[in-house]
Protein backbone atom coordinates (compact mmCIF):
# COMPACT_ATOMS: atom_id res chain seq x y z
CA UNK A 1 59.53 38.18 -80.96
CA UNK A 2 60.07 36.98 -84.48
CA UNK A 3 61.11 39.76 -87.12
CA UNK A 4 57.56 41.00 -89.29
CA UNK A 5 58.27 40.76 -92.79
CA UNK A 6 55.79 41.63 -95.72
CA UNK A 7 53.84 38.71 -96.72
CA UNK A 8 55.85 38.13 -100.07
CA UNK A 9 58.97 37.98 -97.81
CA UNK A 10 57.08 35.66 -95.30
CA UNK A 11 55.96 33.20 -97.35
CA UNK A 12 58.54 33.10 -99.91
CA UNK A 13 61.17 32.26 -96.83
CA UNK A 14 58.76 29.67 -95.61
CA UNK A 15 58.78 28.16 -98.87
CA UNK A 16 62.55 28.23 -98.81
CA UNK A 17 62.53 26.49 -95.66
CA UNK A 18 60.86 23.54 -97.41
CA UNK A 19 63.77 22.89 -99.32
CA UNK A 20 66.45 24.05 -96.80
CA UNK A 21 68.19 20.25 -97.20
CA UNK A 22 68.39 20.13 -101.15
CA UNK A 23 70.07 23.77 -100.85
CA UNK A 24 71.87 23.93 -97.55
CA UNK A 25 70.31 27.01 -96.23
CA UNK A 26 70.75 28.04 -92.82
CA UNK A 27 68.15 27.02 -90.14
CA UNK A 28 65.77 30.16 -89.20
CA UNK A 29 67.33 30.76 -86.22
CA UNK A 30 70.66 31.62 -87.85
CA UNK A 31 68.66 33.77 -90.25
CA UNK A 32 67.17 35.69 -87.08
CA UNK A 33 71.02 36.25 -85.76
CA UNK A 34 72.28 37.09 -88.89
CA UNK A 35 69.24 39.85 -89.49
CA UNK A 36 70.29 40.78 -86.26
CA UNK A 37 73.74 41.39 -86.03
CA UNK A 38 73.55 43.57 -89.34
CA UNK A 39 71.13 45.95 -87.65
CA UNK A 40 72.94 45.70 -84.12
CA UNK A 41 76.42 47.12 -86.32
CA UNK A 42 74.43 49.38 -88.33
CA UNK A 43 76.58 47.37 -90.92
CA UNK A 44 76.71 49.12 -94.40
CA UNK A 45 78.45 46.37 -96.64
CA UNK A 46 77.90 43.25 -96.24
CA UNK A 47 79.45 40.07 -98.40
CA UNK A 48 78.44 36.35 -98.24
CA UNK A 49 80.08 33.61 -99.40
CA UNK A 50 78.03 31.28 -100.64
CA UNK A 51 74.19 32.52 -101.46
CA UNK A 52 72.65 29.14 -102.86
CA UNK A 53 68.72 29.75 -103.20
CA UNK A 54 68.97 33.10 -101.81
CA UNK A 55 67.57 32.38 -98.61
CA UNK A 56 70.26 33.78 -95.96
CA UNK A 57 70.35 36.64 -98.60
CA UNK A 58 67.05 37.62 -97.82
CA UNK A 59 67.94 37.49 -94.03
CA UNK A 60 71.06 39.92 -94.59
CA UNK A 61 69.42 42.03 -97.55
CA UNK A 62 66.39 42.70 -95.23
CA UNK A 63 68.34 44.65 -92.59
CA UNK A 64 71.00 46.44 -94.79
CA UNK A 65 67.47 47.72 -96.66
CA UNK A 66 66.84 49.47 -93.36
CA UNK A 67 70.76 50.39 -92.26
CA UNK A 68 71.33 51.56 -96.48
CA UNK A 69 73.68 49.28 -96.67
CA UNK A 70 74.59 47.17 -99.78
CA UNK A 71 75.22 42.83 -99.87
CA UNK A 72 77.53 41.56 -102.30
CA UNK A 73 77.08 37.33 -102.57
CA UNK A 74 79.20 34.66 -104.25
CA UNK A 75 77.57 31.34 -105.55
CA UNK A 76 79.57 28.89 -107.15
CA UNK A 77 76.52 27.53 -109.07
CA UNK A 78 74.86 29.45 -111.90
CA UNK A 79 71.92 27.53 -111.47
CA UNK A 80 71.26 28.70 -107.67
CA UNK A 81 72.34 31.71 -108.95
CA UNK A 82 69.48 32.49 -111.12
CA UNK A 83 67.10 30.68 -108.51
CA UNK A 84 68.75 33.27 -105.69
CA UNK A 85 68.17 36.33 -108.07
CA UNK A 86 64.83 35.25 -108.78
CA UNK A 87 64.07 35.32 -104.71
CA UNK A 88 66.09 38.68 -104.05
CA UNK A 89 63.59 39.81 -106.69
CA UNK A 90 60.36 38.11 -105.12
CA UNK A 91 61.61 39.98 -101.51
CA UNK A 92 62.33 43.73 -102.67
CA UNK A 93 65.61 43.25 -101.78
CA UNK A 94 67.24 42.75 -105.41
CA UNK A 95 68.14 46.95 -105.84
CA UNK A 96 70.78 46.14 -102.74
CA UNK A 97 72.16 43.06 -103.80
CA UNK A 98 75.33 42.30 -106.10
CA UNK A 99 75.56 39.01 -107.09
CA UNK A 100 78.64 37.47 -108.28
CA UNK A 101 78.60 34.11 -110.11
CA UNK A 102 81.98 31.95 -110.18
CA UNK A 103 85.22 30.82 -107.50
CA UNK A 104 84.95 32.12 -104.45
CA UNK A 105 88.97 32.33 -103.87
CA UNK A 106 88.85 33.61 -107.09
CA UNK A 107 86.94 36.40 -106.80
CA UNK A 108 87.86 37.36 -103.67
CA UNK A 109 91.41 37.37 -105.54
CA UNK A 110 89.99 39.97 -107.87
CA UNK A 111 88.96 42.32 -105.21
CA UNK A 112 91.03 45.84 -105.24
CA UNK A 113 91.83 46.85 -102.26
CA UNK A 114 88.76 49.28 -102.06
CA UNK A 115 86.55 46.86 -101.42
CA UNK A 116 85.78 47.27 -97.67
CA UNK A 117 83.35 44.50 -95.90
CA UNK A 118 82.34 45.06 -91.77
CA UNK A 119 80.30 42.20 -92.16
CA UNK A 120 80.88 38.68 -93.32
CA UNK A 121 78.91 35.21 -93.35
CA UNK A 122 80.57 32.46 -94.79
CA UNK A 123 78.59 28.98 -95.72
CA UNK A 124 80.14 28.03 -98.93
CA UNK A 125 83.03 24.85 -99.57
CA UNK A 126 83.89 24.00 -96.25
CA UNK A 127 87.40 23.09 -96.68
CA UNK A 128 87.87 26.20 -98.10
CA UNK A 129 86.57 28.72 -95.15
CA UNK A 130 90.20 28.98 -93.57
CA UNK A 131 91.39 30.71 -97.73
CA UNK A 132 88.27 32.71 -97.13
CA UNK A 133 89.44 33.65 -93.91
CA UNK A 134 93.35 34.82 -95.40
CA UNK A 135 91.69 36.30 -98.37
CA UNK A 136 88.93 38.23 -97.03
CA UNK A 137 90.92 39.86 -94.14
CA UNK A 138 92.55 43.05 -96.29
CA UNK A 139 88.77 43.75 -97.09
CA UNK A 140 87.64 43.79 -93.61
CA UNK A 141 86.93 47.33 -91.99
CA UNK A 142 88.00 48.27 -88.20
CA UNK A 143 85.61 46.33 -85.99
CA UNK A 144 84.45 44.26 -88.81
CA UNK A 145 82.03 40.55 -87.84
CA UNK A 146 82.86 37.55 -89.75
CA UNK A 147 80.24 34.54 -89.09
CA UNK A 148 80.44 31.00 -90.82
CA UNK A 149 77.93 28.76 -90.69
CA UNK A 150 78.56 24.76 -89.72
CA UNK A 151 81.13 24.98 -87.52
CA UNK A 152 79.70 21.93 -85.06
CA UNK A 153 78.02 19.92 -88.23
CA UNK A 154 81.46 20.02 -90.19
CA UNK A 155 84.05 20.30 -87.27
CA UNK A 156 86.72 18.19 -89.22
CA UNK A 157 86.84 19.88 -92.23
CA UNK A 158 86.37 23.60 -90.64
CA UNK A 159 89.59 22.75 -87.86
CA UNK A 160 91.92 24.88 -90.04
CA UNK A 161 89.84 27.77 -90.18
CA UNK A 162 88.86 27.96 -86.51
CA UNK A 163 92.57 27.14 -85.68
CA UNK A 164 93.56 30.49 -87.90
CA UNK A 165 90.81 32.84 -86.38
CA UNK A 166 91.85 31.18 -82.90
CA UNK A 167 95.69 31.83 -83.42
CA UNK A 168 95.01 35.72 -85.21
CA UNK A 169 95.08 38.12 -82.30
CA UNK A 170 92.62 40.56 -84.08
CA UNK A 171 89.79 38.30 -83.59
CA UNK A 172 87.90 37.40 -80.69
CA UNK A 173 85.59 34.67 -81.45
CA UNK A 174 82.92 32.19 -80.17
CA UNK A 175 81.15 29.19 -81.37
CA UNK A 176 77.71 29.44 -80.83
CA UNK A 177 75.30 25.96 -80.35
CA UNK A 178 72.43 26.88 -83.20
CA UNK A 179 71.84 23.90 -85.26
CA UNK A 180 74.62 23.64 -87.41
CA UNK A 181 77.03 25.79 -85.46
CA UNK A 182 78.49 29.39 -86.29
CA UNK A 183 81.45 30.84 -85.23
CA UNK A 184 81.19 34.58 -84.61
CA UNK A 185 84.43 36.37 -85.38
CA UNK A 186 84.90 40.15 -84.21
CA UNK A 187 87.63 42.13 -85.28
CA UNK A 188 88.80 43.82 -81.87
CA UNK A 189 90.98 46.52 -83.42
C-alpha cells in the first residue's frame, strides 16, 4: 500500500517526479523506504545531505511531522535551495525543516558537538560521501541509520565510502537493489 498524502503533497511530488533527471531526486521507491525507516525508528532528528528540489525532503519531513521530529538539509546550490523551500512550503512540512545553504564538509565542520542526528540520508557530491561519513559520525546518536543514495549507479566513485562503513565495526550495513542503489548503515552500538 502506497503512503496517503494530502492532495497538495500528492501532486506536488508527482510533479517533482517529472523532473527527477534535471534534479537528481531519488526514485519513489527510495522515497517510500526513506518515509519508512523514519517512522519504523520513531527517529526525532533527521539531517540530509543534499536536498536539491526538495523532493526526498518531503519524503523525510512527512514522517518526522508525525514522530515530532525535526530535518535539518544541506544544498550546495542556492538556487535549489529556494526551489526546495518553496516545496517544503507547498507540503506543510516547512515549520520542521532547517535548511542550510553552502559546503557540505563545511558545515558539517561547524557543527558543535550538540548536534545529535539518529538518522541520515546522504545523496549529495559523490566523491565526497566517505568525508560525510568521518564527519558526520560524532553527531550520530546510539543506534543511529545512515542511508546514501547511488551506491550501484556510482559504484566507482562511492568505493571509499562503502570501504570505510565496511571496515568501521559500529556499522552493520547492506546495499539494497532499488534503482540507483542505497546502502543502509546501522549503528549497532
Amino acid at each position: 500500500m502506497d503512503i496517503i498524502f494530502d492532495e497538495i503533497t500528492a501532486k506536488t511530488l508527482e510533479e517533482l517526479e517529472k523532473t527527477q533527471k534535471d534534479f537528481w531526486n531519488i526514485p519513489r521507491k527510495t522515497g517510500v523506504l526513506l518515509n519508512m525507516f523514519i517512522k519504523m525508528m520513531n527517529a526525532k532528528s533527521a539531517l540530509e545531505i543534499g536536498t536539491s528540489n526538495g523532493y526526498s525532503g518531503i519524503w523525510l519531513s512527512k514522517a518526522l511531522k508525525e514522530t515530532g521530529g525535526r530535518l535539518t538539509t544541506i544544498e550546495y546550490y542556492e538556487k535549489r535551495q529556494s526551489v526546495a523551500i518553496e516545496n517544503f512550503k507547498k507540503c506543510g512540512v516547512f515549520d520542521v525543516v532547517r535548511p542550510i545553504q553552502g559546503s557540505a564538509c563545511e558545515i558539517l565542520e561547524s557543527f558543535d558537538e550538540n548536534e545529535k542526528f539518529d538518522f541520515v540520508f546522504i545523496d549529495a557530491n559523490k566523491r565526497e560521501y566517505v568525508k560525510y561519513f568521518e564527519l558526520v559520525k560524532p553527531h550520530l546518536t546510539e543506534k543511529a541509520l545512515i542511508v546514501a543514495d547511488n551506491i550501484t549507479s556510482h559504484a566507482e566513485k562511492v568505493q571509499t565510502f562503502i570501504d570505510a562503513v565496511d571496515e568501521d565495526n559500529e556499522f552493520q550495513y547492506e546495499i539494497v537493489e532499488v534503482p540507483g542503489g542505497i546502502l543502509i548503515a546501522y549503528r549497532n552500538r
